[in-house]
N, C-alpha and C. Protein backbone atom coordinates (compact mmCIF):
# COMPACT_ATOMS: atom_id res chain seq x y z
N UNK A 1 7.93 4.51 -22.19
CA UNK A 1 7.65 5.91 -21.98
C UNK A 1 6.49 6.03 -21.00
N UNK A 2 6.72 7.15 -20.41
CA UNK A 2 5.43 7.13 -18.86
C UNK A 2 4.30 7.70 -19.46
N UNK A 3 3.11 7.50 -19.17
CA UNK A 3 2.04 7.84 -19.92
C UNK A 3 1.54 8.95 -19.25
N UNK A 4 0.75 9.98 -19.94
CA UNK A 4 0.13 11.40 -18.79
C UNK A 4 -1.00 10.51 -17.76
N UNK A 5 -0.73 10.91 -16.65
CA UNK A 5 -1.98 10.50 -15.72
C UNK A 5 -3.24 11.05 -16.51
N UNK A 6 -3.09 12.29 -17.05
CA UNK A 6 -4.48 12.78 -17.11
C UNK A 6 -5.10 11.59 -18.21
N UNK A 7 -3.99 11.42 -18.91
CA UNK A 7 -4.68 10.53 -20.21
C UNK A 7 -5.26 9.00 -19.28
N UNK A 8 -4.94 8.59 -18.39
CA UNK A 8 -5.26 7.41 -18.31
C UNK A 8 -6.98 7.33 -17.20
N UNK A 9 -6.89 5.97 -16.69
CA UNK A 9 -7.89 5.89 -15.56
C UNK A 9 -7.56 6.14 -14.57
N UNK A 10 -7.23 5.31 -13.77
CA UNK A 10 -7.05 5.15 -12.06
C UNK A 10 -5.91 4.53 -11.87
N UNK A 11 -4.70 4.50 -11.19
CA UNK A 11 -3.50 4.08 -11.02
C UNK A 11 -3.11 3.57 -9.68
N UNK A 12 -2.79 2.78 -9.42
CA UNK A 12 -3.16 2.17 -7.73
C UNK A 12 -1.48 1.66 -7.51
N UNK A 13 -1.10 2.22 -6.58
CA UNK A 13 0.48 1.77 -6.37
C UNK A 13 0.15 0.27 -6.27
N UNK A 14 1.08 -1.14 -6.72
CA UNK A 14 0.78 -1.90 -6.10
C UNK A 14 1.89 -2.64 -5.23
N UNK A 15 3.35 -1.85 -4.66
CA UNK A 15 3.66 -2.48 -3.86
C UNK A 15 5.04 -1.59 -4.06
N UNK A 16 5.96 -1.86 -2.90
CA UNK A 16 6.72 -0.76 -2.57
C UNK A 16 7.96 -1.59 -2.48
N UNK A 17 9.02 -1.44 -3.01
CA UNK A 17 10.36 -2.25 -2.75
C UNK A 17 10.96 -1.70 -2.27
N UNK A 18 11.86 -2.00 -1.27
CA UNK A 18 13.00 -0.95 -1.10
C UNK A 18 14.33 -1.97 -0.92
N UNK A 19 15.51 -1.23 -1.74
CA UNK A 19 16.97 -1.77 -2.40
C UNK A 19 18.01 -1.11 -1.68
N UNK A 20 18.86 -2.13 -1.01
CA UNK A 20 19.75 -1.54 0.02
C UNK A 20 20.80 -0.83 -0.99
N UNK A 21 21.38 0.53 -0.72
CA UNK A 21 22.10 1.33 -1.62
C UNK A 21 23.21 1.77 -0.85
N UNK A 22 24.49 2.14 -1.02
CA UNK A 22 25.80 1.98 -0.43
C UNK A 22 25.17 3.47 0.61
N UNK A 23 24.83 4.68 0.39
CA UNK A 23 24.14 5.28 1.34
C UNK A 23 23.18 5.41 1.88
N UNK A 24 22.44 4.33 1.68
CA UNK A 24 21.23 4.64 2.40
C UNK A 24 20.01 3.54 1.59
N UNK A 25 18.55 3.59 1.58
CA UNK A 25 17.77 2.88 1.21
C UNK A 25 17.02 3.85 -0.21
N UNK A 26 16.88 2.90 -1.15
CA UNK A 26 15.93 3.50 -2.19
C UNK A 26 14.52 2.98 -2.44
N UNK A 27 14.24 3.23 -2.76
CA UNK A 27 12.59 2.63 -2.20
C UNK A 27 11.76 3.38 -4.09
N UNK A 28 11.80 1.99 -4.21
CA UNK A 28 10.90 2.27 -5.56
C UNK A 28 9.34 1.57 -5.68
N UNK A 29 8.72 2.44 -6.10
CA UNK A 29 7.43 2.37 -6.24
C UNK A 29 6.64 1.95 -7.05
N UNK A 30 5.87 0.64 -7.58
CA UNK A 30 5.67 0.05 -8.72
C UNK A 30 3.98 0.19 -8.78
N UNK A 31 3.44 1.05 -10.04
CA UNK A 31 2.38 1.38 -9.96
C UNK A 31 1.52 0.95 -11.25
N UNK A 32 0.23 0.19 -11.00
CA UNK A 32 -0.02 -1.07 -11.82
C UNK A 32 -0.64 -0.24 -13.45
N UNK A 33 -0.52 -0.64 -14.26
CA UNK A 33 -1.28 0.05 -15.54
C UNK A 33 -0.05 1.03 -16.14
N UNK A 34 0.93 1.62 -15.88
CA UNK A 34 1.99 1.78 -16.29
C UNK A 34 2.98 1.44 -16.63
N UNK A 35 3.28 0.15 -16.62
CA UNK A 35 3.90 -0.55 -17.37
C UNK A 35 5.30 -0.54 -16.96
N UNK A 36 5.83 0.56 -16.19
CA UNK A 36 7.28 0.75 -15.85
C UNK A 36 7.22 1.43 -14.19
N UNK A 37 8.23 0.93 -13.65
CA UNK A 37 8.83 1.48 -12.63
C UNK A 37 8.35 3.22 -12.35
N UNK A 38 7.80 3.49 -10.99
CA UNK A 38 7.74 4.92 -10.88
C UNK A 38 8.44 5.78 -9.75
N UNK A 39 9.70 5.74 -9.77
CA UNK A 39 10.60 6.30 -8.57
C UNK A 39 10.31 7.35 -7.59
N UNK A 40 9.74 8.28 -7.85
CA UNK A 40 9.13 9.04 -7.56
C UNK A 40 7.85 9.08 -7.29
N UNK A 41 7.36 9.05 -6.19
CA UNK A 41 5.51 8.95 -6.05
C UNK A 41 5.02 9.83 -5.91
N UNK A 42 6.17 11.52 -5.55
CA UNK A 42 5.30 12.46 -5.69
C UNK A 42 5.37 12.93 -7.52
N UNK A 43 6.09 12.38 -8.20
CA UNK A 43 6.07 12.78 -9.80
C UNK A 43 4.92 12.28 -10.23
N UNK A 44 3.89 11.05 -9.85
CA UNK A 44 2.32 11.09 -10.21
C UNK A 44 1.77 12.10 -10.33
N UNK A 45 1.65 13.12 -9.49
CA UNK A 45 0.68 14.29 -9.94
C UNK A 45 -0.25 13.96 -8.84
N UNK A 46 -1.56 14.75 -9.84
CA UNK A 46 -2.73 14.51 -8.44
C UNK A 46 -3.56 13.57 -8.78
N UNK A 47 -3.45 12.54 -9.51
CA UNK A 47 -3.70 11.31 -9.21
C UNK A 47 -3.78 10.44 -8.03
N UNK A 48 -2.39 10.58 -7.18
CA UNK A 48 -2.06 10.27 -6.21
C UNK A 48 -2.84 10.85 -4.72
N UNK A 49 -3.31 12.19 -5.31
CA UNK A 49 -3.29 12.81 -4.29
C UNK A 49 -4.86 12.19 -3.62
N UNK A 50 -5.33 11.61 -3.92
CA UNK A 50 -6.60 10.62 -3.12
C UNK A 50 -6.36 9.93 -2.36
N UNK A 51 -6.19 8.70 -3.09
CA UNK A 51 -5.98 7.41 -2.67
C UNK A 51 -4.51 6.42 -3.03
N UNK A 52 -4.15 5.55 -2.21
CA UNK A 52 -3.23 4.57 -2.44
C UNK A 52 -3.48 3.59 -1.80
N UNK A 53 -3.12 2.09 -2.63
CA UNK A 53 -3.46 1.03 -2.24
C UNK A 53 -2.18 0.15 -1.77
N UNK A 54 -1.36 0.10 -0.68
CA UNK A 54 -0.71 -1.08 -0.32
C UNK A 54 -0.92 -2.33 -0.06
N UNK A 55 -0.42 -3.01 -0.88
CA UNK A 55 -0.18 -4.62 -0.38
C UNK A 55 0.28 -5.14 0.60
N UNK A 56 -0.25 -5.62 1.25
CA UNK A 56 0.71 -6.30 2.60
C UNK A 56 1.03 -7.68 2.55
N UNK A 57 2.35 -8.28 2.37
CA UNK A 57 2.52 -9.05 2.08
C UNK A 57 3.87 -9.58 3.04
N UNK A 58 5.14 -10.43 2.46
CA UNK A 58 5.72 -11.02 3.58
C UNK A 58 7.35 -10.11 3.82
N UNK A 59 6.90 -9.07 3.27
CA UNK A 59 7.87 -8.04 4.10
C UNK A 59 8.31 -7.53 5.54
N UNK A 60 9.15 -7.47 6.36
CA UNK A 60 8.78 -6.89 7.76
C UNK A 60 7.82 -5.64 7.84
N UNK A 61 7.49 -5.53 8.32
CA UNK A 61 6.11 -4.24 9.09
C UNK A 61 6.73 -3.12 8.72
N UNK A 62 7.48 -2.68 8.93
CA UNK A 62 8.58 -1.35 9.08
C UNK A 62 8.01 -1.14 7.85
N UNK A 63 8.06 -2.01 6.59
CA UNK A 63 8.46 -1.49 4.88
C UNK A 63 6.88 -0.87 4.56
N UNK A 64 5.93 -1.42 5.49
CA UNK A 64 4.93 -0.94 5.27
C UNK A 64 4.47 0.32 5.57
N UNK A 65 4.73 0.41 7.13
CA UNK A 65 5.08 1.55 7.79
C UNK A 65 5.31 2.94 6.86
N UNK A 66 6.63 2.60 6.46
CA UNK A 66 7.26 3.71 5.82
C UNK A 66 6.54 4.19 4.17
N UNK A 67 6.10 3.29 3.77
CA UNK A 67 5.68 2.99 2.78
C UNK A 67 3.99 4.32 2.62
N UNK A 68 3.57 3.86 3.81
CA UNK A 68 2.34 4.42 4.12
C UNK A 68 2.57 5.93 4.68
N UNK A 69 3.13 5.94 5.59
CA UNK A 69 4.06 7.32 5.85
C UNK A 69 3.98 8.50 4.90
N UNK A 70 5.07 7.83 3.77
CA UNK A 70 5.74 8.47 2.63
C UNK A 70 4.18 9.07 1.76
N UNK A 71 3.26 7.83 1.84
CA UNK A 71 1.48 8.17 1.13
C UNK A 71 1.43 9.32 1.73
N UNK A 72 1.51 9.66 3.11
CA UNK A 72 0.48 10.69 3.62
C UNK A 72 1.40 12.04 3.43
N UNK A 73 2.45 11.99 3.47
CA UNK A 73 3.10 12.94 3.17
C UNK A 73 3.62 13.40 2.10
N UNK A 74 3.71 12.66 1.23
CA UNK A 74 3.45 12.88 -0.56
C UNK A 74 2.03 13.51 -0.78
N UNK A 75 1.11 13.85 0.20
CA UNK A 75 -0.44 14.05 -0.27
C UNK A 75 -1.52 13.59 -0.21
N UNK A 76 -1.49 12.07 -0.07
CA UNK A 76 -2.44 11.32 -0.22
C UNK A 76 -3.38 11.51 0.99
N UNK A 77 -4.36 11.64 -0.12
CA UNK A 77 -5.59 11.56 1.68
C UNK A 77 -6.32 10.45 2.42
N UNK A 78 -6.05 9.35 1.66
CA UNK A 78 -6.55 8.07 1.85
C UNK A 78 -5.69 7.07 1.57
N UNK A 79 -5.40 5.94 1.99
CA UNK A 79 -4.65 4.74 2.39
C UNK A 79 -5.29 3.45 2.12
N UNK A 80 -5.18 2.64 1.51
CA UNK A 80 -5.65 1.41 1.57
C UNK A 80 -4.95 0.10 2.00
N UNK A 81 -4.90 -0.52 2.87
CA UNK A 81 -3.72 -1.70 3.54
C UNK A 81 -4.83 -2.68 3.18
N UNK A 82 -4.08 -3.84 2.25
CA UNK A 82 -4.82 -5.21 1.83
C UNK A 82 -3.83 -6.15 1.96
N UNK A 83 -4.65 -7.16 2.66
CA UNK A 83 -3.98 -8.40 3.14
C UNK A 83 -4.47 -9.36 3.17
N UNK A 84 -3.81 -10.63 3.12
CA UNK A 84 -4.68 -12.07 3.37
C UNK A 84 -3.86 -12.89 3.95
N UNK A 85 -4.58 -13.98 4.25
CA UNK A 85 -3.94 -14.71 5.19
C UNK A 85 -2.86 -14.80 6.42
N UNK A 86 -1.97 -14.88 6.76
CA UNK A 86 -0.47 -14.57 7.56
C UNK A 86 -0.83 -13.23 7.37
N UNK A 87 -0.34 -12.52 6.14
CA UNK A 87 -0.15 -11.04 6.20
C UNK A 87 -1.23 -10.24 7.29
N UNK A 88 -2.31 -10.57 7.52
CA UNK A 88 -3.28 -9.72 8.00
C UNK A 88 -2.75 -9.43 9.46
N UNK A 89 -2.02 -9.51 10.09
CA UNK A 89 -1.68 -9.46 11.44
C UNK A 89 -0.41 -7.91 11.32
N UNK A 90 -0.19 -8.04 9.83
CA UNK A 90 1.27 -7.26 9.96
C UNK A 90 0.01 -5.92 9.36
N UNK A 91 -0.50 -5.99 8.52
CA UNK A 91 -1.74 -5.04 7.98
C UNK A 91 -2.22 -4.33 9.61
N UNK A 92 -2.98 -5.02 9.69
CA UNK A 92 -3.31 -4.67 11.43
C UNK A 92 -2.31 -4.32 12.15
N UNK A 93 -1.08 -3.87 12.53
CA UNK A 93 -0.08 -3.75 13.10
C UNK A 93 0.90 -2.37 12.04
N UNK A 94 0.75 -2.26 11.41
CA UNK A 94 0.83 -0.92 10.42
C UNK A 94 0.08 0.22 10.35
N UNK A 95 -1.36 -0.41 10.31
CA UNK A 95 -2.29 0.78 10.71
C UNK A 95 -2.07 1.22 11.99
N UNK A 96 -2.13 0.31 12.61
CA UNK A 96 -1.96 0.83 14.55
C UNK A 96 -0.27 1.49 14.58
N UNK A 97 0.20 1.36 14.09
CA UNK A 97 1.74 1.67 14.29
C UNK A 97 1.57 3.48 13.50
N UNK A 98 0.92 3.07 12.37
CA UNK A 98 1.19 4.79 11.70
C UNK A 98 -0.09 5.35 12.40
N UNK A 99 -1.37 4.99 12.72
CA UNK A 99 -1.54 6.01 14.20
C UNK A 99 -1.62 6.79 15.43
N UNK A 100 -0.97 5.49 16.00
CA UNK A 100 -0.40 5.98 17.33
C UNK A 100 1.18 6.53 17.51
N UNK A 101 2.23 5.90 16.32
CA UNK A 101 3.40 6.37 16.57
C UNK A 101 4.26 7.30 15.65
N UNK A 102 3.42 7.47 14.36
CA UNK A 102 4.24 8.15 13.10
C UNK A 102 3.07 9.17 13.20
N UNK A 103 2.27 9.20 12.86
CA UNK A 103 1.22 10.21 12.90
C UNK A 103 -0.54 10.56 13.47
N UNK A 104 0.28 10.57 15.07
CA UNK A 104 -0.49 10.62 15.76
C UNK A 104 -1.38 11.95 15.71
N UNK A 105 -2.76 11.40 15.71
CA UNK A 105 -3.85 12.74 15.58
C UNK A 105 -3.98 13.39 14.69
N UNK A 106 -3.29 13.05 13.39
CA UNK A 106 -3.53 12.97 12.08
C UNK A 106 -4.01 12.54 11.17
N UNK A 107 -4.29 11.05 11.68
CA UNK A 107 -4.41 10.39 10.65
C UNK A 107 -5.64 9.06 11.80
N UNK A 108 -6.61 8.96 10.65
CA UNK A 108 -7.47 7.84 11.89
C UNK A 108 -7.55 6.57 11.15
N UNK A 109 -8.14 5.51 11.18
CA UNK A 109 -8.51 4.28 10.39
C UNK A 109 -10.38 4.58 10.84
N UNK A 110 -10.76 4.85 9.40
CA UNK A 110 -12.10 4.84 8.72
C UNK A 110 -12.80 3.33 8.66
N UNK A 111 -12.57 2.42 8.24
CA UNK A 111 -13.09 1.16 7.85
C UNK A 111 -12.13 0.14 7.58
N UNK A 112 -12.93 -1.01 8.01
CA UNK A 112 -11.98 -2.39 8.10
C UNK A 112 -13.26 -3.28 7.01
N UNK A 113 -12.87 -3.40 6.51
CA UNK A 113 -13.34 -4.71 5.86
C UNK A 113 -12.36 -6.00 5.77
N UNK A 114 -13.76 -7.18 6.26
CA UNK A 114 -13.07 -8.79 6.17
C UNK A 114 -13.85 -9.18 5.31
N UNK A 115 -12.51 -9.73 4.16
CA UNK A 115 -13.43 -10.33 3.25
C UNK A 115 -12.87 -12.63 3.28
N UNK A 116 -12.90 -12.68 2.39
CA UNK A 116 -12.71 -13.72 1.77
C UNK A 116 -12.34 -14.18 0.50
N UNK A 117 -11.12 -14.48 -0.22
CA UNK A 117 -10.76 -15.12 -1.16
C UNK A 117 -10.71 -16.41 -2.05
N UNK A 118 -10.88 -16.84 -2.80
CA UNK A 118 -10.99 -18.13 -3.34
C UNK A 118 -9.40 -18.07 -4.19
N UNK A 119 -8.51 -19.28 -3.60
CA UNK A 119 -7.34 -19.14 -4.72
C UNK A 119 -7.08 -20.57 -4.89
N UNK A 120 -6.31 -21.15 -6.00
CA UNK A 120 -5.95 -22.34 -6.40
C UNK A 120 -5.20 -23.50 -5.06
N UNK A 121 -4.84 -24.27 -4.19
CA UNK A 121 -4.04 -24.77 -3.84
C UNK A 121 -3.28 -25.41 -4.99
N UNK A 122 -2.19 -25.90 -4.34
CA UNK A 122 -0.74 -26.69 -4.70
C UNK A 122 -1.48 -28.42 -5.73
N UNK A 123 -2.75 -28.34 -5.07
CA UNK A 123 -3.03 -29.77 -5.84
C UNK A 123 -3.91 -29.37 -6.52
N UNK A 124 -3.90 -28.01 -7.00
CA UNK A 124 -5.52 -27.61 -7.72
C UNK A 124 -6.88 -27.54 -7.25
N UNK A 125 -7.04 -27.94 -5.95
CA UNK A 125 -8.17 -27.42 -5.24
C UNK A 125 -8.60 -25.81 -4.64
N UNK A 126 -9.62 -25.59 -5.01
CA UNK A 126 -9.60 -24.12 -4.51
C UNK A 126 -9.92 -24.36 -2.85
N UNK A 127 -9.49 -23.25 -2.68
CA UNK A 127 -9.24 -22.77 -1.11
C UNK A 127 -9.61 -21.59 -0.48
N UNK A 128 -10.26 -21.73 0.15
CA UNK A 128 -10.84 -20.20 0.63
C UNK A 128 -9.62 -19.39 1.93
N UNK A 129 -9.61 -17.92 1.56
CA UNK A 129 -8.37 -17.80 2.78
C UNK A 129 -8.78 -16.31 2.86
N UNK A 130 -8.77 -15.85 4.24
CA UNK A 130 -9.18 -15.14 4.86
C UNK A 130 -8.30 -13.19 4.08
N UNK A 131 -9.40 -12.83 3.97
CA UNK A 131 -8.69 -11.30 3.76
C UNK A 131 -9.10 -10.27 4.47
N UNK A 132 -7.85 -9.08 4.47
CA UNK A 132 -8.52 -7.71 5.09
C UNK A 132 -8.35 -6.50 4.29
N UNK A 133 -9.11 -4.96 4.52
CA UNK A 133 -8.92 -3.94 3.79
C UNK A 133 -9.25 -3.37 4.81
N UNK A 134 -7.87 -2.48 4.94
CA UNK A 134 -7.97 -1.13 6.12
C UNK A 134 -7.83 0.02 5.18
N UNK A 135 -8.54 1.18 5.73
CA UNK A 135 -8.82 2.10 5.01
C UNK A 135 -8.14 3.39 6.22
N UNK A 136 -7.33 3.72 5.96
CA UNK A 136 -6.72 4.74 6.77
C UNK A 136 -6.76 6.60 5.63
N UNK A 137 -7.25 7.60 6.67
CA UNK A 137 -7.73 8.40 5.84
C UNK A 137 -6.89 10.01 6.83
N UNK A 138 -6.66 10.68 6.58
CA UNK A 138 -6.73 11.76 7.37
C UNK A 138 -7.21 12.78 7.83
N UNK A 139 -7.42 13.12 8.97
CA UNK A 139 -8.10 13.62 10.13
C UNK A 139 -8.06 14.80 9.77
């Protein structure tokens, strides 16, 4: 059962699928601390209506694109694109893509942060690997 936003904390999309469907694409929205599937991202409420956090990961660019799109026009006034390693090139290439070509003069990129991660390797050694956080907000 979906829980009231009001009842909870903070709800952060964490990643966007989209499922090829005999007409067309469905694109479901998986949002962390809820426990279930949320099809609808404008049925959040105004929770949503701040902030959202995308993952960038090894999807083509486009899914991000659209993904982020759909944020600003569902409401959201702020954007978050997080990436590491490989991914950071397609992160960087999403932001520049939804300002200059989806929503131009609408929408600007506020802050970049580079960070750094520590994660396990394959033989159990930790490994440090490069991260980013773009913060895209509207104008």
């Amino acid at each position: 059962m979906l829980r009231s936003l009001a009842d909870s904390q903070r709800h952060v999309v964490s990643r966007v699928q989209r499922t090829p469907r005999v007409a067309g694409t469905h694109i479901t929205v998986f949002v962390e601390g809820l426990g279930e599937n949320v099809k609808n991202p404008s049925s959040l409420g105004s929770a949503m209506a701040t902030e959202q956090t995308i993952l960038v990961g090894k999807k083509p660019t486009t899914n991000y694109v659209i993904a982020t799109v759909m944020a600003f026009n569902a409401g959201v006034k702020k954007v978050v694109l997080k990436a590491r390693g490989a991914a950071i090139s397609k992160a960087v290439s999403t932001a520049v893509m939804v300002r200059d070509r989806f929503l131009p003069g609408k929408v600007q990129i506020k802050d970049v942060k580079l960070l750094s991660d520590k994660v396990q390797g394959q033989v159990g050694r930790e490994r440090t690997v490069a991260a980013v956080e773009i913060v895209i907000e509207m104008a």
